[in-house]
Protein backbone atom coordinates (compact mmCIF):
# COMPACT_ATOMS: atom_id res chain seq x y z
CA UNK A 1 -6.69 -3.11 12.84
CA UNK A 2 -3.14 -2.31 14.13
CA UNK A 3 -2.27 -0.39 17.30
CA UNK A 4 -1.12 2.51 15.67
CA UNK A 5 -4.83 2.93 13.48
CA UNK A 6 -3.75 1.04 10.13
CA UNK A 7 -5.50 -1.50 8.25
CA UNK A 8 -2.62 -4.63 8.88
CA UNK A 9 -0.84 -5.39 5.53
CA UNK A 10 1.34 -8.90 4.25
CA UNK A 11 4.91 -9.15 5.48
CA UNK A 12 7.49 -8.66 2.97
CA UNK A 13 10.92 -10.42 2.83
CA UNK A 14 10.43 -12.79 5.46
CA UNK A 15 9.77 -11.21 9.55
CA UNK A 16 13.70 -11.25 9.72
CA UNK A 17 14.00 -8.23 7.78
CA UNK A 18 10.97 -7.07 7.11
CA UNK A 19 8.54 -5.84 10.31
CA UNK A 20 5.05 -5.92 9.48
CA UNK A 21 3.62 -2.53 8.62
CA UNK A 22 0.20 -0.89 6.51
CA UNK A 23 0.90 1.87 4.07
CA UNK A 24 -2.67 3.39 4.75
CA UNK A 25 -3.84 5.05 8.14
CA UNK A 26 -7.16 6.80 8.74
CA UNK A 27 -5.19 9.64 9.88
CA UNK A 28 -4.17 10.13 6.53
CA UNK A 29 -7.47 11.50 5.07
CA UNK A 30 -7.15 14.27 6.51
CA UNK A 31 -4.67 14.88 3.56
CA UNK A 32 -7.91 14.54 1.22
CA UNK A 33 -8.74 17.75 3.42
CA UNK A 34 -5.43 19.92 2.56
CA UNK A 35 -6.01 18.96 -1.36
CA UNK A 36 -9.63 20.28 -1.17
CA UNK A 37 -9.00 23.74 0.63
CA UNK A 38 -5.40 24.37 -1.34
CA UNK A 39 -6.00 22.40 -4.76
CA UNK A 40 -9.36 22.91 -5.84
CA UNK A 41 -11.40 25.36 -3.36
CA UNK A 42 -8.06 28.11 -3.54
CA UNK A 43 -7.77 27.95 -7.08
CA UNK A 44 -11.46 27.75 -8.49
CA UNK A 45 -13.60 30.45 -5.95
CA UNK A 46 -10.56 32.78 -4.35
CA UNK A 47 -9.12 34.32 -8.16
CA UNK A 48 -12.69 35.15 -9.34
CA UNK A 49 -13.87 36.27 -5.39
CA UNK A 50 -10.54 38.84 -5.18
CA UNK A 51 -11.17 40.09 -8.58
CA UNK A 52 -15.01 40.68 -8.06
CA UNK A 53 -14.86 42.63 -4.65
CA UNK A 54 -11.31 44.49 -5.51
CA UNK A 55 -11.98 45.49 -9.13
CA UNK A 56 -7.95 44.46 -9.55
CA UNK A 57 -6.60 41.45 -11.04
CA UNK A 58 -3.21 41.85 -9.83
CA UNK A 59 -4.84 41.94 -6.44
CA UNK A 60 -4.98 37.69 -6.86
CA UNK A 61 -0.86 38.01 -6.99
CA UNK A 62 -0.93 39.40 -3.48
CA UNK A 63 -3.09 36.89 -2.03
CA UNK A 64 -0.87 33.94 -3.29
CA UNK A 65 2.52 36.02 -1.93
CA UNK A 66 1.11 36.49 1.04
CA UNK A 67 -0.31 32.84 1.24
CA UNK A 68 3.18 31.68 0.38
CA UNK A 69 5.04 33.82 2.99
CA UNK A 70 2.88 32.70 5.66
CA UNK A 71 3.48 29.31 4.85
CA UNK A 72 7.20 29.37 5.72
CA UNK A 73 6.60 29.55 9.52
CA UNK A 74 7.28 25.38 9.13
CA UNK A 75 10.59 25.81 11.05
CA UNK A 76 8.72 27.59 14.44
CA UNK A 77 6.02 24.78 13.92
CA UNK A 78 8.26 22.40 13.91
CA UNK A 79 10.22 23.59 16.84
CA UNK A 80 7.24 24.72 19.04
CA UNK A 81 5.34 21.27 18.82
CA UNK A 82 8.67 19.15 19.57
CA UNK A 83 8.89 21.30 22.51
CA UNK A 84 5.45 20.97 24.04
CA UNK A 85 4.56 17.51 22.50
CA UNK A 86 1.59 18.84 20.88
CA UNK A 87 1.68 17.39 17.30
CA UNK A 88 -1.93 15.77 17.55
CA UNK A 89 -3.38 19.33 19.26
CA UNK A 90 -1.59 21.54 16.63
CA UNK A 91 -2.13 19.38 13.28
CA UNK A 92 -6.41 18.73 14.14
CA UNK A 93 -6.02 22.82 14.67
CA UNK A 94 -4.41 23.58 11.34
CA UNK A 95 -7.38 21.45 9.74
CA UNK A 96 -9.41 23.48 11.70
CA UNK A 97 -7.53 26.77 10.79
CA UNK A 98 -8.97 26.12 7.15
CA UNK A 99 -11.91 25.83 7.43
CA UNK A 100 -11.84 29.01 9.86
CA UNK A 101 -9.97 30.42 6.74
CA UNK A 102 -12.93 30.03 4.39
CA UNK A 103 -14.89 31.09 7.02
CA UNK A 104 -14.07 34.46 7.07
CA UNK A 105 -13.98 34.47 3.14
CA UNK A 106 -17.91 33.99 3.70
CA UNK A 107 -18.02 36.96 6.30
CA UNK A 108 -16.32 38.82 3.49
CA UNK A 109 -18.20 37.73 0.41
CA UNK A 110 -21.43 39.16 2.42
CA UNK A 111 -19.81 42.31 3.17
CA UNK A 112 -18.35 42.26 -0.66
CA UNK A 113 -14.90 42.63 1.07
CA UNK A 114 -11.38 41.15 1.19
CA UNK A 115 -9.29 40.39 3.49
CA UNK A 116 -5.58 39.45 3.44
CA UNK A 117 -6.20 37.55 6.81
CA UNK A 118 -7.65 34.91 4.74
CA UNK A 119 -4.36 34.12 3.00
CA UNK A 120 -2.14 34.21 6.21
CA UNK A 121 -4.53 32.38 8.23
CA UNK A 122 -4.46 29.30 5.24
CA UNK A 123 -1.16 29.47 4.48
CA UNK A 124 0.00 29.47 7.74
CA UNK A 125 -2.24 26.33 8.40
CA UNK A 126 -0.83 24.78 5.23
CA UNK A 127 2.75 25.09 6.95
CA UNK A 128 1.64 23.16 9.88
CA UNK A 129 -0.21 20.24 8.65
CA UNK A 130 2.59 20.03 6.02
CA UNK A 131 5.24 20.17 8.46
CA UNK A 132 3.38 17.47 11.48
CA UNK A 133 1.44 15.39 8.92
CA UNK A 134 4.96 13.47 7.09
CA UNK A 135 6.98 13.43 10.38
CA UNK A 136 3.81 11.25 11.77
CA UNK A 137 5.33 8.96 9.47
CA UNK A 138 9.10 9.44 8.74
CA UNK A 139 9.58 10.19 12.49
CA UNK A 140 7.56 7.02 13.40
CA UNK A 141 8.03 3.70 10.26
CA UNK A 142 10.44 1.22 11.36
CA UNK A 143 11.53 0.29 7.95
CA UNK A 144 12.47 1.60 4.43
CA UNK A 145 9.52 -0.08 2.67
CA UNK A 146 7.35 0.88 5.53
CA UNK A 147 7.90 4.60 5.13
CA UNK A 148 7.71 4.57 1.24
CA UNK A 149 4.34 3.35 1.19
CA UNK A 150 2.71 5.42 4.03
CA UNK A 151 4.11 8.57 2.09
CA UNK A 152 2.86 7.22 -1.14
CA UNK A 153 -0.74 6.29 0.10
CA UNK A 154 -0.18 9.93 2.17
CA UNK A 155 0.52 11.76 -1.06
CA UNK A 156 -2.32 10.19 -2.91
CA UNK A 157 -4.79 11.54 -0.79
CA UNK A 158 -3.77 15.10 -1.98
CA UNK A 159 -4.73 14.65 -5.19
CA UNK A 160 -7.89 12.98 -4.59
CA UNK A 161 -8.56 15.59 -2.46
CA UNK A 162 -8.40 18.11 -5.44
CA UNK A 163 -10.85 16.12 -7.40
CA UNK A 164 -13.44 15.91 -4.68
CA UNK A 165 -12.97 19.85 -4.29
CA UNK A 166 -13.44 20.36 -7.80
CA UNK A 167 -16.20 18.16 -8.09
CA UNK A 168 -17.89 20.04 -4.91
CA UNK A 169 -17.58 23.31 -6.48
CA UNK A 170 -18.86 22.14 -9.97
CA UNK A 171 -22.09 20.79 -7.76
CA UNK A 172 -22.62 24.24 -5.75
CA UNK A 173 -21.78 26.70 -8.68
CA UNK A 174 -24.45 24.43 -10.87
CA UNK A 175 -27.07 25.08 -8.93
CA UNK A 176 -26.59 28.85 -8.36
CA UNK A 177 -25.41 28.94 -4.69
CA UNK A 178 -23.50 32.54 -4.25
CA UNK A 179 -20.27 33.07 -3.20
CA UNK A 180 -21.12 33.25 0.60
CA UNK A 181 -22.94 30.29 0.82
CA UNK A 182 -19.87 28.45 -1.17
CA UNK A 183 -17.30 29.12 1.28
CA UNK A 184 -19.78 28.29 4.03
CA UNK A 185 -19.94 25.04 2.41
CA UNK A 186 -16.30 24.62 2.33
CA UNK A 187 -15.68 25.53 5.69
CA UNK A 188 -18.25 23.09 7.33
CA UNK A 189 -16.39 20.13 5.03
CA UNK A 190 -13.25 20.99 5.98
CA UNK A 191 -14.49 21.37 9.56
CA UNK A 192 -15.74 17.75 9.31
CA UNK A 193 -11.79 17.05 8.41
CA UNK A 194 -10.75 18.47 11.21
CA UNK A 195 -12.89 16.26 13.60
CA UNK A 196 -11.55 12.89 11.82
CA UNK A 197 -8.23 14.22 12.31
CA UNK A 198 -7.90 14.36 16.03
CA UNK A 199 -9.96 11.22 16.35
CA UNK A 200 -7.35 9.35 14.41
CA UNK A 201 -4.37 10.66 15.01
CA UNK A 202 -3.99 9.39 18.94
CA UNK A 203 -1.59 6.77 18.10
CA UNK A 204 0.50 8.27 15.58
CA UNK A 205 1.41 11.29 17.45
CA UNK A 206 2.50 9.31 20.64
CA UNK A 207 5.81 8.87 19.80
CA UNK A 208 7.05 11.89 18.38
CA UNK A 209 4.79 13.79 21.32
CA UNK A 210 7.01 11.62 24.06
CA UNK A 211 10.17 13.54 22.58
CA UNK A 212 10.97 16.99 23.43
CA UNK A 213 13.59 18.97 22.20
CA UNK A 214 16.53 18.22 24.65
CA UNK A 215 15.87 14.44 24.42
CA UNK A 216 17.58 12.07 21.52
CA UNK A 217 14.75 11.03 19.24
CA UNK A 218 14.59 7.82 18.17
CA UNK A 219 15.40 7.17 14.50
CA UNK A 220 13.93 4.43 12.77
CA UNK A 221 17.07 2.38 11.61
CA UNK A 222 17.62 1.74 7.67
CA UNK A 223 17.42 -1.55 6.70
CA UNK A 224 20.45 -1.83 4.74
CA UNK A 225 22.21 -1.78 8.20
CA UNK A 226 23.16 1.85 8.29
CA UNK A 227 22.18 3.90 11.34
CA UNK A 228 19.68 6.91 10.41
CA UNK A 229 21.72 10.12 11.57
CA UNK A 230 20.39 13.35 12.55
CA UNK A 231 18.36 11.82 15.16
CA UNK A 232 19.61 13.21 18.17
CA UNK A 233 17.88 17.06 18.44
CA UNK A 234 20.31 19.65 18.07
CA UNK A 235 21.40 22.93 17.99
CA UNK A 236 24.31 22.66 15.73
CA UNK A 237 23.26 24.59 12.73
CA UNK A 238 21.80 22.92 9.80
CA UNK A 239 24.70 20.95 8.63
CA UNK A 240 26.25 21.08 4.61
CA UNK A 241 24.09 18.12 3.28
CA UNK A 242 20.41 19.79 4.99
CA UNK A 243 21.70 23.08 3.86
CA UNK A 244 22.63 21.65 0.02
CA UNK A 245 18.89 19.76 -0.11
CA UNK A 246 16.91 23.45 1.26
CA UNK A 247 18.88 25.03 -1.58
CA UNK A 248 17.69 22.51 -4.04
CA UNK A 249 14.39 22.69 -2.85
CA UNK A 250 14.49 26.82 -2.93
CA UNK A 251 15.60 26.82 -6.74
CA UNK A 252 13.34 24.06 -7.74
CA UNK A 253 10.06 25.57 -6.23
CA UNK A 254 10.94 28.60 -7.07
CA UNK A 255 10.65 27.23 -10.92
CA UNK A 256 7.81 25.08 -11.23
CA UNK A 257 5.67 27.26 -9.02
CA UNK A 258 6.31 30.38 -11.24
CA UNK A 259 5.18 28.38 -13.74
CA UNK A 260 2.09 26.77 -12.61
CA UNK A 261 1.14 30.43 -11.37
CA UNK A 262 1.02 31.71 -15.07
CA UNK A 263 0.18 28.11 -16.67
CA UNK A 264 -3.44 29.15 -17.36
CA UNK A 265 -2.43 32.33 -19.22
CA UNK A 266 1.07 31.03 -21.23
CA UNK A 267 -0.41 27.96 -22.30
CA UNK A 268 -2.76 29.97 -24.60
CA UNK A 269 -0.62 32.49 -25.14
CA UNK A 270 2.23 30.86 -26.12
CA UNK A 271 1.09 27.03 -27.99
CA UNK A 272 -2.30 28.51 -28.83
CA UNK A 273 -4.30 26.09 -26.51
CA UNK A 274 -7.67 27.23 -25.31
CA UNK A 275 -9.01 27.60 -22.30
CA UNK A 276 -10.71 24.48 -22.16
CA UNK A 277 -7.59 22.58 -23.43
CA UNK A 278 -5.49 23.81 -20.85
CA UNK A 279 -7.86 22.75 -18.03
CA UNK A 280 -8.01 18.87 -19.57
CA UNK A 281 -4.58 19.02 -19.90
CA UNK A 282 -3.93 19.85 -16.32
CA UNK A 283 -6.65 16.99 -15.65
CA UNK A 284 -5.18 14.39 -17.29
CA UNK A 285 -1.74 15.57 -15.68
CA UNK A 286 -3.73 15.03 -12.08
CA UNK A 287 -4.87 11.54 -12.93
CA UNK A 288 -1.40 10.73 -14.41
CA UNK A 289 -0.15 12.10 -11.17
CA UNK A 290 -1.65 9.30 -9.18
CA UNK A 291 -0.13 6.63 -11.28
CA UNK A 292 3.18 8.48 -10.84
CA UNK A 293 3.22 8.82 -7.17
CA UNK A 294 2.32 4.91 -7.40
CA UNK A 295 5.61 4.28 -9.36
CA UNK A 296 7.84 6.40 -7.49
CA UNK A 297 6.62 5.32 -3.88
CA UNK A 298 7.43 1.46 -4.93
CA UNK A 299 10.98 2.42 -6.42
CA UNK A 300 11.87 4.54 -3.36
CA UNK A 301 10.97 1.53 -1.42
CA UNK A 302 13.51 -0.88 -3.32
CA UNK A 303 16.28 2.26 -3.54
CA UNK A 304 16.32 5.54 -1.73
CA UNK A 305 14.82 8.57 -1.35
CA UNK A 306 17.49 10.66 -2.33
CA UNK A 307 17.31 9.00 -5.70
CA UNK A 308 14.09 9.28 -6.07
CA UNK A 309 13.68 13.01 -4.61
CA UNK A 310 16.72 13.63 -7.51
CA UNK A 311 15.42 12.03 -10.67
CA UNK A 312 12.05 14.11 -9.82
CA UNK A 313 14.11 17.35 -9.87
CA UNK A 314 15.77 16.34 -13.32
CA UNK A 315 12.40 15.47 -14.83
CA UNK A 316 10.82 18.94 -13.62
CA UNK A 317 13.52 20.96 -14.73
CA UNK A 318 13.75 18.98 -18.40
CA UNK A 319 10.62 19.47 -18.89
CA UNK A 320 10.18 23.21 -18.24
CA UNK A 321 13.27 23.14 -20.86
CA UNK A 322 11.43 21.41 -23.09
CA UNK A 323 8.27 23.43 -22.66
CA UNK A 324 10.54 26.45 -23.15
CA UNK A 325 12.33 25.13 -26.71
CA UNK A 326 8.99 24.43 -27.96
CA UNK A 327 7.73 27.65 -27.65
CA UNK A 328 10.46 29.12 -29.82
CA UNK A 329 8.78 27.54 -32.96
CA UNK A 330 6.92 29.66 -35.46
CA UNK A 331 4.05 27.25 -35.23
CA UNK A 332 4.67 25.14 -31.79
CA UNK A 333 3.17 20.95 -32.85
CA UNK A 334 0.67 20.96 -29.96
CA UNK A 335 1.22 17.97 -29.12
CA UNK A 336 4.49 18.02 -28.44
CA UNK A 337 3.78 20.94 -26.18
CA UNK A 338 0.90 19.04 -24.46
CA UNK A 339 3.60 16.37 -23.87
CA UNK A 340 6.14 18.80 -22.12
CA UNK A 341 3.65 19.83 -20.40
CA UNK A 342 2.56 16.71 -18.74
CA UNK A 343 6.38 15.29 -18.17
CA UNK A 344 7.20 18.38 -16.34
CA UNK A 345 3.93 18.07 -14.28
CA UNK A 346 5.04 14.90 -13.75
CA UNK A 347 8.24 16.07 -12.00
CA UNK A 348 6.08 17.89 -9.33
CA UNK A 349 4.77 15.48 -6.92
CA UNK A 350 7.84 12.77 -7.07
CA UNK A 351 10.66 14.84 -5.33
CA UNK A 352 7.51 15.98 -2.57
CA UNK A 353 7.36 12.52 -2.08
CA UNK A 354 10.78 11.63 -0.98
CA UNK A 355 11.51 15.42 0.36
CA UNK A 356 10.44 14.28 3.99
CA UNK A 357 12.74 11.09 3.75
CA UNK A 358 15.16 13.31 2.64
CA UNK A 359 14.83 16.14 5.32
CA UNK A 360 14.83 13.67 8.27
CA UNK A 361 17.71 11.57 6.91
CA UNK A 362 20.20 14.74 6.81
CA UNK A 363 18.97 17.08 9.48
CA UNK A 364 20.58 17.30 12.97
CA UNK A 365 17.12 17.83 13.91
CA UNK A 366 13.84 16.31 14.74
CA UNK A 367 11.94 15.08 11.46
CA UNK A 368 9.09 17.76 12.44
CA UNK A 369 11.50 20.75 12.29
CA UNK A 370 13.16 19.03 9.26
CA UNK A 371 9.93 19.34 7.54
CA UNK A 372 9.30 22.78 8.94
CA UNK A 373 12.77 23.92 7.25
CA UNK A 374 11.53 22.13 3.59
CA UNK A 375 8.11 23.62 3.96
CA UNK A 376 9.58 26.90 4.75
CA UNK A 377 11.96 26.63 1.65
CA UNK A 378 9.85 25.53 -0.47
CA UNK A 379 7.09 28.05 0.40
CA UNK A 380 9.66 31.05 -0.21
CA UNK A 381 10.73 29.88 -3.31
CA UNK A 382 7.50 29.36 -4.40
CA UNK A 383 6.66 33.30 -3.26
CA UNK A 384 9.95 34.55 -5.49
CA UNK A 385 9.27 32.37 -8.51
CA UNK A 386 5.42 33.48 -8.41
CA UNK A 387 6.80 37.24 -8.16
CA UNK A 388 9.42 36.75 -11.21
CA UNK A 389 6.91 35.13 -13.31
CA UNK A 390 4.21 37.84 -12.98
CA UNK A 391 7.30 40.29 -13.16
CA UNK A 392 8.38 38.55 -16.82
CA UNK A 393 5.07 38.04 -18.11
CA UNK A 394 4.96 42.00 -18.78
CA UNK A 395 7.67 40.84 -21.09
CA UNK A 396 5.97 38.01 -22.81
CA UNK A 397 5.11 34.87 -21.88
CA UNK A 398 8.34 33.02 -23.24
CA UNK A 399 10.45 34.36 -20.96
CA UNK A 400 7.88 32.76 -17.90
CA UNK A 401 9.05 29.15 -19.65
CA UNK A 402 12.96 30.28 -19.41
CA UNK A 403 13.06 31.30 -16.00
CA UNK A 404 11.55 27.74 -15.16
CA UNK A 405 13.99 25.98 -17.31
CA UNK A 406 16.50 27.78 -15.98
CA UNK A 407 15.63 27.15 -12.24
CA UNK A 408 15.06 22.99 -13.42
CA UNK A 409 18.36 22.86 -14.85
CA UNK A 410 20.41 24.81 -12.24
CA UNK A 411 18.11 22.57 -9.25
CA UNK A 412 18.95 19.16 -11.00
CA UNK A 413 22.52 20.15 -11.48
CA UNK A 414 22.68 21.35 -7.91
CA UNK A 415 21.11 17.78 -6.35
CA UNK A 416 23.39 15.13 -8.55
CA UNK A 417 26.07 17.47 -8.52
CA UNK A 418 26.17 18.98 -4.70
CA UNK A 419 23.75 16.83 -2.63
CA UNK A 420 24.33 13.57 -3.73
CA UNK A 421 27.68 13.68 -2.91
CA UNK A 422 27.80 15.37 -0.06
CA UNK A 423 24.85 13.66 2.05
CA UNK A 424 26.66 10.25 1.16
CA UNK A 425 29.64 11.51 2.66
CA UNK A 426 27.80 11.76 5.64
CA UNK A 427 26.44 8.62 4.91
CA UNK A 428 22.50 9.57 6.37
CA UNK A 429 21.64 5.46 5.30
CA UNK A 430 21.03 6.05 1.32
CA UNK A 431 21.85 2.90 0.36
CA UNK A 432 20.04 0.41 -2.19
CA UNK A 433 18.48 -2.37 -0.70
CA UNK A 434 16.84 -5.13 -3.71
CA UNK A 435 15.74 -8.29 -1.96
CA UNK A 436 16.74 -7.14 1.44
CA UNK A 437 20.55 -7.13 -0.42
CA UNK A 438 22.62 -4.14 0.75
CA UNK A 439 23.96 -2.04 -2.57
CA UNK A 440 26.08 0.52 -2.71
């Protein structure tokens, strides 16, 4: 085992050019955690819970808003922990700050009461892991291919972290534990999390805790030879390339989220799928997920992030077009429907992949408040295009499926025709590199 916690890996390219580096780090399960509490345990127990004890349906709306809103406070994570240092401290406590989150779901559930807390408390938590955990690693790689693979491997461990949620709440509901005793269950797993998180994270929050705000941070350099900017900390505003990507993120989220947030009723509504179709279909797009995230994290390691960040924006935002067209047919072919589905779902993890990259290449920031700006713009577009949606549904489901097209198309034009060009004119290192060759 490495210094820095990671199983040692082959070098690539020869030790000239390529330092040695592992794409997986214990650290990184505590990713597994975030999947579980946000993927599976959020979406399976907290809809039927809210509607139970409130007697409202709409009441689940408010929970996601205000789980969404408190999940843009990335920016004063990101800025408070370069300040003190205390990434490790404040990333084990947002692990923590879940499980405390479904804690207080099982005070509720035996008081047959809700409280909003629960949503700020996880969202909130959500903002800081997902601000600290990817500037662990773009803050910290020393090299292109380096970085791809630890956010691959990273990413992975979201998804898997669904599945063993699901599967955990299959096994409790099965044998008749209530609702209390659930989230009690929850709370002391993702408690466990929380312990493997500070007992592995030591090394890889040394050197972004050795930084503070006023200090220059050191940037790992690209390998194509092309200094990293937006190193040095700053105060200097955000900067026309940072500013162009946190618009594309904005419109983007604020499409596919509205979308996933009415998925399980315009499927059915609109194709005709049942209920049960609709859940294997969002299965199967989990598991093709992983392979996807596989794909993308070895092409961003022989290109760029940027490109890879981009084509994941065009794919989302063609496929909620396609998903859209489709549903104007008399009789929409389900399986071409099933496949729009799955290529826009497809679209969904690729551009989170690269989005750290991204951030830290064209911020005059840290990476950690980098991240904190994405997470925060992603998190309030996800809170408009979840209020839209449920806002056009009264309409008709149809018009859920435009506003996502719309958003796809306008967020892909907006990142080949805005961002590329303007964050190579600042020239933040995206650059090609095949066989260690520089490319334009």
């Amino acid at each position: 085992m490495s210094s820095d916690g990671s199983i040692p890996g082959p070098r690539r390219g020869g030790p000239a050019n390529r330092p040695a580096g592992a794409s997986f780090q214990w650290w990184m399960l505590s990713n597994v955690a975030v999947g579980a509490a946000t993927g599976s345990f959020l979406t399976l127990l907290v809809p039927p819970f809210v509607t139970e004890v409130t007697g409202a349906p709409w009441r689940v709306g408010i929970v996601f808003a205000v789980l969404s809103l408190a999940a843009a406070v990335g920016p004063a994570v990101g800025a408070f922990v370069d300040r003190t240092g205390r990434h490790r401290v404040v990333y084990t406590t947002s692990i923590a700050a879940m499980a405390a989150a479904y804690a207080l779901l099982a005070i509720d559930a035996a008081v047959a009461w809700y409280s909003p807390l629960f949503g700020i408390v996880l969202g909130a938590a959500w903002a800081a892991q997902g601000t600290i955990g990817p500037a662990f690693i773009v803050g910290a790689a020393r090299d292109r291919e380096v970085t791809a693979g630890r956010l691959t491997v990273f990413n992975l461990a979201y998804p898997a972290g669904v599945l063993a949620g699901a599967l955990l709440v299959a096994a409790t509901l099965s044998v008749g534990m209530p609702a209390g005793s659930v989230f009690v269950v929850c709370a002391i797993v993702l408690g466990l999390f929380a312990v493997l998180a500070w007992l592995t994270t030591a090394e890889v929050a040394a050197p972004l805790a050795h930084r503070r705000s006023g200090a220059a941070e050191a940037v790992p350099p690209d390998p194509a030879g092309a200094a990293r900017p937006g190193g040095a900390a700053g105060t200097g505003g955000l900067g026309a390339a940072f500013t162009a990507f946190l618009v594309v993120v904005f419109v983007s989220s604020l499409g596919s989220n509205g979308l996933v947030s009415q998925l399980a009723n315009l499927m059915p509504a609109v194709y005709g799928f049942t209920d049960v179709a609709t859940s294997l279909l969002v299965g199967l797009a989990g598991l093709l997920n992983i392979a996807t995230l596989l794909v993308a994290g070895r092409v961003m390691a022989r290109t760029t992030s940027l490109g890879v960040f981009t084509a994941g924006t065009l794919v989302r935002g063609l496929g909620a077009c396609a998903m859209a067209l489709i549903g104007l047919a008399t009789s929409p072919v389900l399986i071409l429907a099933a496949l729009a589905m799955l290529i826009t779902y497809q679209g969904i993890p690729v551009p989170r992949l690269a989005a750290p990259d991204v951030a830290a290449r064209l911020a005059t920031g840290s990476a950690t408040r980098a991240n904190g700006f994405y997470f925060a713009a992603s998190a309030i577009g996800s809170t408009v295009g979840c209020i839209a949606a449920g806002i056009a549904a009264g309409g008709g489901y149809q018009a859920v499926l435009w506003i996502a097209g719309a958003a796809g198309i306008v967020a892909a034009g907006l990142a080949v025709g805005w961002l590329g060009p303007v964050a190579r004119r600042r020239g933040a290192g995206f650059r090609s590199t095949r066989a260690g060759t520089p490319r334009g």
